[in-house]
C-alpha atoms as a PDB file:
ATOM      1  CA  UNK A   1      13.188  34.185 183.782  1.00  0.00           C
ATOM      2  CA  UNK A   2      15.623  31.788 183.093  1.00  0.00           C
ATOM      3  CA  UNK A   3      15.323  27.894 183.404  1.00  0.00           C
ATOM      4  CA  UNK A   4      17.227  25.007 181.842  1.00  0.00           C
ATOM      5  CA  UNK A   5      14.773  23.390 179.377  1.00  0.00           C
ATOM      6  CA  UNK A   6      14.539  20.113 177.344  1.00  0.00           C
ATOM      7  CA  UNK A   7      12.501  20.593 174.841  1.00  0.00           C
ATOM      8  CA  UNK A   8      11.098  16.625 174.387  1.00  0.00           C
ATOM      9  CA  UNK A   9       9.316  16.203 170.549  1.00  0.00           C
ATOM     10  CA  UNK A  10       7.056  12.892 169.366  1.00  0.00           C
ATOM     11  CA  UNK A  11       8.875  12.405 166.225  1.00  0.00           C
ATOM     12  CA  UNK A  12       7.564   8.755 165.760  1.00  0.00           C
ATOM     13  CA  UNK A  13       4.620   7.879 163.196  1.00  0.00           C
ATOM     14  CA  UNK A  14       1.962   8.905 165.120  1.00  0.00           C
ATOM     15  CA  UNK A  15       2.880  12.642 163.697  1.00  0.00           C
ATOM     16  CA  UNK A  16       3.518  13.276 159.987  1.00  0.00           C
ATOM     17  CA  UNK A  17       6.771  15.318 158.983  1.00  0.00           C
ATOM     18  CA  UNK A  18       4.814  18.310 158.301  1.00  0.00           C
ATOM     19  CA  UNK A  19       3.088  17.773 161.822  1.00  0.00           C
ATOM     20  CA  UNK A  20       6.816  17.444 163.155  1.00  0.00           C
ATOM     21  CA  UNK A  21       8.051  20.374 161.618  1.00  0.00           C
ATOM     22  CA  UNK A  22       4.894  22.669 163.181  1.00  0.00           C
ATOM     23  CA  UNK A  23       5.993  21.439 166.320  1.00  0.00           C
ATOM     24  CA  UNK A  24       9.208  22.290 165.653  1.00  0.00           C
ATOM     25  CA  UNK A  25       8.578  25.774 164.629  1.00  0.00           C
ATOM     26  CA  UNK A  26       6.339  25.842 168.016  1.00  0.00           C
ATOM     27  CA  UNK A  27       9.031  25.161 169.898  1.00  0.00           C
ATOM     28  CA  UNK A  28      11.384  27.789 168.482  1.00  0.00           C
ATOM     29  CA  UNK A  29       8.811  30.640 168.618  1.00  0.00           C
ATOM     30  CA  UNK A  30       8.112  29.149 172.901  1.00  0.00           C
ATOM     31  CA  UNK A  31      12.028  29.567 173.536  1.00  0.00           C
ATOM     32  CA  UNK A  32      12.130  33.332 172.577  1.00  0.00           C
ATOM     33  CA  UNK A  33       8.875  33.573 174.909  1.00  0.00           C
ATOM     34  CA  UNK A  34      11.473  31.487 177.852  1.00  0.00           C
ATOM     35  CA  UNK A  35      14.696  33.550 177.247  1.00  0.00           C
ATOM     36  CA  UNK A  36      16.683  30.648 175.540  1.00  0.00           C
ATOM     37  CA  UNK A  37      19.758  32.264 174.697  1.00  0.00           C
ATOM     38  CA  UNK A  38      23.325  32.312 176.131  1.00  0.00           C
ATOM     39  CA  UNK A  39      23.482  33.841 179.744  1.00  0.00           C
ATOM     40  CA  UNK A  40      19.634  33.072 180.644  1.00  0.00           C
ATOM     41  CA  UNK A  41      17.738  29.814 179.523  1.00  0.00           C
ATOM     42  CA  UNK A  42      19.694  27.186 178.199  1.00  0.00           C
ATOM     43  CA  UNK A  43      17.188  24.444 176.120  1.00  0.00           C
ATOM     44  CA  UNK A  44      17.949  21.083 174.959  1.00  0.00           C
ATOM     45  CA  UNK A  45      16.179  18.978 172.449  1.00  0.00           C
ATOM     46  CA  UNK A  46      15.066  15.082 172.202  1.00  0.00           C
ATOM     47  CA  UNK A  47      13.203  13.886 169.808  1.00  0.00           C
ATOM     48  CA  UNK A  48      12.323  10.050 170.034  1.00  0.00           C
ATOM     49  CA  UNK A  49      10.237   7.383 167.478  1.00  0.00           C
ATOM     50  CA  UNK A  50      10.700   3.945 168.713  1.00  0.00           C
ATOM     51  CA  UNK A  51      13.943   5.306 170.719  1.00  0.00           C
ATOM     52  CA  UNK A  52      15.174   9.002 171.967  1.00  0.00           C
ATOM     53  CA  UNK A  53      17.336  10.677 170.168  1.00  0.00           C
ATOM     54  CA  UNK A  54      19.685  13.760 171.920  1.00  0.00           C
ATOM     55  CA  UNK A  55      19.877  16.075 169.200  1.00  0.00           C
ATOM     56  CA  UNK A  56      21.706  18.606 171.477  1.00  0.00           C
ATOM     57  CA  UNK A  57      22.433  19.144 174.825  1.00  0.00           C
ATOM     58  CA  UNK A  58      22.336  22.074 176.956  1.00  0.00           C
ATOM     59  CA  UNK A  59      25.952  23.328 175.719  1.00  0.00           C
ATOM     60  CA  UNK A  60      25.159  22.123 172.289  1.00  0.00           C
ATOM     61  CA  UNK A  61      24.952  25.832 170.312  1.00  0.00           C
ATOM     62  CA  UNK A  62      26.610  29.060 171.129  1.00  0.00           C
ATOM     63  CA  UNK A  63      23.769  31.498 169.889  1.00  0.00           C
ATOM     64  CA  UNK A  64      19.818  31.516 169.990  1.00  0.00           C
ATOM     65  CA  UNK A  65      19.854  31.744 166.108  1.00  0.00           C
ATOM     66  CA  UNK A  66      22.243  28.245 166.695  1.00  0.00           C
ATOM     67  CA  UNK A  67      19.394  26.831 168.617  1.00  0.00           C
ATOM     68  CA  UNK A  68      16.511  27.818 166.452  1.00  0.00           C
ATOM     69  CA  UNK A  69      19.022  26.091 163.495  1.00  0.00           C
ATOM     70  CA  UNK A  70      19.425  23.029 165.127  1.00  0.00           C
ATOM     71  CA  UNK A  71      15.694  22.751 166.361  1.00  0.00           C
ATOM     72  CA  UNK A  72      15.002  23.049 162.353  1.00  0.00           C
ATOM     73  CA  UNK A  73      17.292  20.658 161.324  1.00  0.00           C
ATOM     74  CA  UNK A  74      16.733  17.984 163.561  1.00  0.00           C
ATOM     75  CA  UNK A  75      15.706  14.879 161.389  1.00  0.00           C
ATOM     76  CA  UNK A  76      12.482  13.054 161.041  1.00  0.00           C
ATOM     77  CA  UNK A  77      12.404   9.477 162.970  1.00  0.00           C
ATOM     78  CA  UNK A  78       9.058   7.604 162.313  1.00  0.00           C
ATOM     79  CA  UNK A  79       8.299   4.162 164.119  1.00  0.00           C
ATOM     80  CA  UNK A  80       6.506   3.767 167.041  1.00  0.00           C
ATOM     81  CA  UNK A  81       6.413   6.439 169.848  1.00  0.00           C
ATOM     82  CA  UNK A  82       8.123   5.635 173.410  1.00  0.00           C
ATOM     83  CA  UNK A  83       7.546   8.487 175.136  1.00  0.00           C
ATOM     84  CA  UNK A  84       8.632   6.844 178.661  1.00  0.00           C
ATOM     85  CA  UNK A  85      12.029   5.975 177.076  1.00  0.00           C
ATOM     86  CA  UNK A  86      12.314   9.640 175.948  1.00  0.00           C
ATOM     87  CA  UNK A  87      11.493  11.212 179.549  1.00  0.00           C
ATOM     88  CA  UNK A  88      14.520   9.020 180.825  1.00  0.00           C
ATOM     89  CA  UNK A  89      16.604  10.214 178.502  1.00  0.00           C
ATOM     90  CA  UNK A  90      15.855  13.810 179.544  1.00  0.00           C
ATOM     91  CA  UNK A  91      16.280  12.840 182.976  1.00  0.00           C
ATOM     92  CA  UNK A  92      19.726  12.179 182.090  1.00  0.00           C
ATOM     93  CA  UNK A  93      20.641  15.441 180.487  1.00  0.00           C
ATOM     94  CA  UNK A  94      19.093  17.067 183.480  1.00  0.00           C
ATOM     95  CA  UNK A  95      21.586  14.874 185.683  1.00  0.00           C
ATOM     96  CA  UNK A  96      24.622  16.362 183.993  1.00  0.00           C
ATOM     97  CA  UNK A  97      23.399  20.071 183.463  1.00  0.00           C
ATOM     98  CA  UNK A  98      24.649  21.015 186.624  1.00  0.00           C
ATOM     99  CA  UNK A  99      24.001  24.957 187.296  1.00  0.00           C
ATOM    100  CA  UNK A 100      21.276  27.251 189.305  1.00  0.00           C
ATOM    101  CA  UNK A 101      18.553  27.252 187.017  1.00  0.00           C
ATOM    102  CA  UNK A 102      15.332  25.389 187.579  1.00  0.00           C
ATOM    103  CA  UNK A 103      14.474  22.521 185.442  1.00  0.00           C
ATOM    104  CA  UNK A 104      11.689  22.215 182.801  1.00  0.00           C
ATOM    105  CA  UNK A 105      10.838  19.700 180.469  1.00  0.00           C
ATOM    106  CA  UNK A 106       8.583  20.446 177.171  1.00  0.00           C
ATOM    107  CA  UNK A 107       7.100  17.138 175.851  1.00  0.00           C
ATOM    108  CA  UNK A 108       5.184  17.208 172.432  1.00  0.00           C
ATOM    109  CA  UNK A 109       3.040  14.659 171.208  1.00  0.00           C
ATOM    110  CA  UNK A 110      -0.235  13.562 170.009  1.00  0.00           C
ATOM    111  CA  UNK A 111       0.108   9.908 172.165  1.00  0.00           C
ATOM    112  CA  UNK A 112      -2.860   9.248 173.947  1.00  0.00           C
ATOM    113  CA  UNK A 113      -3.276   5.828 176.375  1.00  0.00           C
ATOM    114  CA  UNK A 114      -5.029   2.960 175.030  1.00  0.00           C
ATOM    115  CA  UNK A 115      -4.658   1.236 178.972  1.00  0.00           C
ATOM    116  CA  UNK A 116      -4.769   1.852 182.458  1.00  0.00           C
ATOM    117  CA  UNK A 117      -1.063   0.341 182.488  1.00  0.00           C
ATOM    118  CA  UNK A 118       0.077   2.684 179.532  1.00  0.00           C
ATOM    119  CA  UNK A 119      -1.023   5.309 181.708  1.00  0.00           C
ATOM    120  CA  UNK A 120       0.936   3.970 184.796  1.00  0.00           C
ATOM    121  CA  UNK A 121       3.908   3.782 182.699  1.00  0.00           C
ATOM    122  CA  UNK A 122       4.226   7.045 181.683  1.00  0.00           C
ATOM    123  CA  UNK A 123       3.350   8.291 185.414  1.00  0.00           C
ATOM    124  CA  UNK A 124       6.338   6.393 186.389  1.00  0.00           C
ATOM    125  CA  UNK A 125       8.152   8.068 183.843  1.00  0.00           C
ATOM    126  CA  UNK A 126       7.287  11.224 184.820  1.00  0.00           C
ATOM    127  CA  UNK A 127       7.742  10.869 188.419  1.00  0.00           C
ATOM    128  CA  UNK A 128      11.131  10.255 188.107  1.00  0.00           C
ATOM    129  CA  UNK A 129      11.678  13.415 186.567  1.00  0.00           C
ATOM    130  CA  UNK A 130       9.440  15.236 189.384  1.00  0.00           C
ATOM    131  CA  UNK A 131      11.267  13.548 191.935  1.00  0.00           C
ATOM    132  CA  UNK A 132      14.884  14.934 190.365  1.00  0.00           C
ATOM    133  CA  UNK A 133      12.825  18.285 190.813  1.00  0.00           C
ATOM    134  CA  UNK A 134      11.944  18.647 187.203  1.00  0.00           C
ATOM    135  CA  UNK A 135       8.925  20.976 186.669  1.00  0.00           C
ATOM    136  CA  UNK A 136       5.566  19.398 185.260  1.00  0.00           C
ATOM    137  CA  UNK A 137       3.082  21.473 182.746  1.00  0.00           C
ATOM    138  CA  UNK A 138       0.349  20.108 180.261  1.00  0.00           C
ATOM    139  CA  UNK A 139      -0.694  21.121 177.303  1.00  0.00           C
ATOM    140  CA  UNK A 140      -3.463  19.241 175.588  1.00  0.00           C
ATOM    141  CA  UNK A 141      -4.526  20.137 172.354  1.00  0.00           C
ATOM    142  CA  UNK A 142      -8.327  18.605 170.719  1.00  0.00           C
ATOM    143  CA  UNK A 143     -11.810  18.758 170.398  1.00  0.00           C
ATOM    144  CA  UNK A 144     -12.507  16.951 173.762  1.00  0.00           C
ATOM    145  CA  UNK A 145     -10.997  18.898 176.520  1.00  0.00           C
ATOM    146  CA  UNK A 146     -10.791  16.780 179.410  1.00  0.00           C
ATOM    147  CA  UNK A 147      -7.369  16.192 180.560  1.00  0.00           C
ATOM    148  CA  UNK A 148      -7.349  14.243 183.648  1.00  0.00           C
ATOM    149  CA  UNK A 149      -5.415  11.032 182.455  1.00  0.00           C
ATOM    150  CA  UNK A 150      -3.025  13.475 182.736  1.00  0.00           C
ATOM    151  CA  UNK A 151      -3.293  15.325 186.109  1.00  0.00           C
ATOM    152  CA  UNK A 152      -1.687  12.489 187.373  1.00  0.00           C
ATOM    153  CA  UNK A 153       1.597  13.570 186.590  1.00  0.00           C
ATOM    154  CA  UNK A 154       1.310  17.387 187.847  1.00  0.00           C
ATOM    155  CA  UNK A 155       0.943  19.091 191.221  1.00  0.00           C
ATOM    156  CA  UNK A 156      -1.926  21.036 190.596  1.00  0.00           C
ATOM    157  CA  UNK A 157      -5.180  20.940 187.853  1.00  0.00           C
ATOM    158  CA  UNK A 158      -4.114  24.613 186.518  1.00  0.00           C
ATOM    159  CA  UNK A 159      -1.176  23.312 185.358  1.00  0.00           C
ATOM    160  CA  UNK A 160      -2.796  21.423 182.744  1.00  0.00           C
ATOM    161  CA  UNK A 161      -4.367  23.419 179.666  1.00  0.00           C
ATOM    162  CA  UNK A 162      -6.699  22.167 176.977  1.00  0.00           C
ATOM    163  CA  UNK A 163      -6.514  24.142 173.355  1.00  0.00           C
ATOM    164  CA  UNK A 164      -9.272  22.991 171.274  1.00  0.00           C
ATOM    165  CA  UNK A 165      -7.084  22.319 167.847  1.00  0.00           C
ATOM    166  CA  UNK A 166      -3.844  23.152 166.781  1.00  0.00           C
ATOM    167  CA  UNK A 167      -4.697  26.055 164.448  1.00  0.00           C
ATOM    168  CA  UNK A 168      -5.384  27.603 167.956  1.00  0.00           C
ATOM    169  CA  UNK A 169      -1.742  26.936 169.593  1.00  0.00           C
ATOM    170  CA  UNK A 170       0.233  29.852 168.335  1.00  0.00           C
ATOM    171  CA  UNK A 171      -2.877  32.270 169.819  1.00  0.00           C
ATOM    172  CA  UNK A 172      -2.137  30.019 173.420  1.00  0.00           C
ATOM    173  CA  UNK A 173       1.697  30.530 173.327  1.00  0.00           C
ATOM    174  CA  UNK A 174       2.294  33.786 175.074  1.00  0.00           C
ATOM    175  CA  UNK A 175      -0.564  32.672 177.614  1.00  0.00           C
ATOM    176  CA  UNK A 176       0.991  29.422 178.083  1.00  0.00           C
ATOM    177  CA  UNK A 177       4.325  31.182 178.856  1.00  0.00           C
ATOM    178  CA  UNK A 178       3.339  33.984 180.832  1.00  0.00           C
ATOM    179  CA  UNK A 179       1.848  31.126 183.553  1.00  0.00           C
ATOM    180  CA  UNK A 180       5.187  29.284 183.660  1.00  0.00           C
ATOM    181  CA  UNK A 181       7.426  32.199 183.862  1.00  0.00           C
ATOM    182  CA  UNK A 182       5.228  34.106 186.695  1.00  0.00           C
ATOM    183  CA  UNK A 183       4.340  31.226 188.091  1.00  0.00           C
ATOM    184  CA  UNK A 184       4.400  32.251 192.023  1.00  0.00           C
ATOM    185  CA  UNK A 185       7.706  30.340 192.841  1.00  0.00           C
ATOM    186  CA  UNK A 186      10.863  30.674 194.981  1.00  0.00           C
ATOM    187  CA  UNK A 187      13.838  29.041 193.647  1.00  0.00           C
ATOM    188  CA  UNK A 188      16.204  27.400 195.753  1.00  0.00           C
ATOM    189  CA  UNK A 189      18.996  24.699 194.976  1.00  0.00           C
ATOM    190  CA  UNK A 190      19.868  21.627 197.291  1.00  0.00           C
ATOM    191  CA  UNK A 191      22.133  19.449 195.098  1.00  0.00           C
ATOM    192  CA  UNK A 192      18.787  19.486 192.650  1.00  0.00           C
ATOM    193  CA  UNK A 193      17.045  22.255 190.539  1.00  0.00           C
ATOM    194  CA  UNK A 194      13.928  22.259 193.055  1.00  0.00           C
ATOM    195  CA  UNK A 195      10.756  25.244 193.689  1.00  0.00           C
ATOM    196  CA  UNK A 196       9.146  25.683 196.912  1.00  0.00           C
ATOM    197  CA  UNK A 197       5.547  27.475 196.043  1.00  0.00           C
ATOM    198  CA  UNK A 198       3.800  29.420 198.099  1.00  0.00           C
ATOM    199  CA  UNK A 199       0.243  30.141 199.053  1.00  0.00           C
ATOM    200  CA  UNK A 200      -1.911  31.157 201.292  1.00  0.00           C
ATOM    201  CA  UNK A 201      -1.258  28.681 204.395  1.00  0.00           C
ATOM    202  CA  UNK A 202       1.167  26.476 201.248  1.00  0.00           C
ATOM    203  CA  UNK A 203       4.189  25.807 201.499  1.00  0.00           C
ATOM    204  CA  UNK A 204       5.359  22.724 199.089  1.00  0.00           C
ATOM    205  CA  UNK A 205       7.839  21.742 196.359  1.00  0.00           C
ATOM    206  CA  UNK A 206       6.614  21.648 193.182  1.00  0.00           C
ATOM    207  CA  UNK A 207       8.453  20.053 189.777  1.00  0.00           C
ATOM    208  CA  UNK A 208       7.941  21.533 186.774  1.00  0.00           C
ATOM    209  CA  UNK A 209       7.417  19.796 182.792  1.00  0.00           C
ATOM    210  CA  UNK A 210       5.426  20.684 180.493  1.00  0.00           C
ATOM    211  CA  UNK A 211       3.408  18.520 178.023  1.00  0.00           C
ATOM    212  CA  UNK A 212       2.419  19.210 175.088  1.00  0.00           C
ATOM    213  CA  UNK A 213       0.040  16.666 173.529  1.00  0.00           C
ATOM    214  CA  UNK A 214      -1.414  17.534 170.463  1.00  0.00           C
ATOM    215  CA  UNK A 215      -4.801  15.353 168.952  1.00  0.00           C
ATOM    216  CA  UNK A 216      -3.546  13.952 165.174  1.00  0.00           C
ATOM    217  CA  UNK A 217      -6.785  14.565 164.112  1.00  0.00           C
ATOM    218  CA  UNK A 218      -7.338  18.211 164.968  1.00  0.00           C
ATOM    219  CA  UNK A 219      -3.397  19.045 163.383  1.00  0.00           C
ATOM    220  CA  UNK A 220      -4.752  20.758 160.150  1.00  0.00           C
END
């Protein structure tokens, strides 16, 4: 397997630092699971509070122990989330990375929509990262287990999962990653990172993110 992700983490004040640095260490313990190193996966971080922040690129470390480093280090931002802003600024490292691979994007965060236009937002968000062929998974992590104000913004229901609290992630990781790397997908590249999935009598493209949202409440 080997994909160019960005790795997308809520680092506003809806988390606390010790919730940010969990999802931190969740992240570097998914990107040995998705082959980040040099040669197969290359992963990219943003992190974003009231504004995204690019810690690194896709060419921004030379070594997987680099990337776990950086992923560490990668400072704490507080204020309020803007998770559309930070899905356009992944869009934008995905229109410079260039290459082969397919394109993934991880998005952590415990935001949850207080409107129906909060929800349209990010949707329109999202699809502009679909449409640039970026692939779209959900992970939602809390007592209540329905995830449909997110379906929205994938291609099909089984790529959205519900964990019931976040003690229970680390258990869901292999899982989690064995369904996006065996997902039942043929590559191909037209100017844009894009999968055509088949089925039985299917034959679609598909884009490919995965979100991560995890309930405050249900952290610890």
């Amino acid at each position: 397997y080997a994909a160019d992700i960005a790795f997308i983490l809520d680092s506003s004040s809806s988390v606390t630092p010790f919730q940010y640095w969990r999802a931190k260490r969740f992240v570097r313990i998914l990107s040995e699971y998705l082959n980040v190193s040099p040669g197969k996966s290359r992963g990219s971080l943003v992190t974003y509070g009231e504004s995204p922040v690019v810690v690194f690129n896709f060419d921004g470390y030379n070594s997987h122990s680099e990337f776990r480093n950086k992923v560490t280090n990668a400072p704490y931002l507080g204020g309020e989330p803007s998770i559309s802003s930070a899905l356009r600024a992944a869009g934008t490292l995905f229109s410079e990375a260039g290459g082969l691979h397919p394109w993934v994007a991880i998005v952590v965060t415990p935001w949850r929509p207080k409107s129906i236009q909060d929800t349209r937002t990010l949707e329109a968000a999202a699809r502009s990262l679909l449409n640039r062929g970026v692939w779209l998974y959900v992970l939602s992590i809390g007592e209540n287990p329905y995830v449909g104000w997110l379906r929205p913004m994938t291609m099909e229901p089984s790529d959205a999962f519900s964990v019931v609290s976040y003690r229970d992630l680390p258990a869901n990781i292999g899982p989690v990653a064995r369904y996006i790397t065996s997902d039942n997908c043929e590559y191909i590249y037209t100017g844009q990172c894009q999968c055509q999935k088949y089925g039985p009598g299917v034959s679609y493209y598909k884009s490919n993110i995965l979100v991560i949202v995890w309930r405050v409440s249900h952290f610890i």
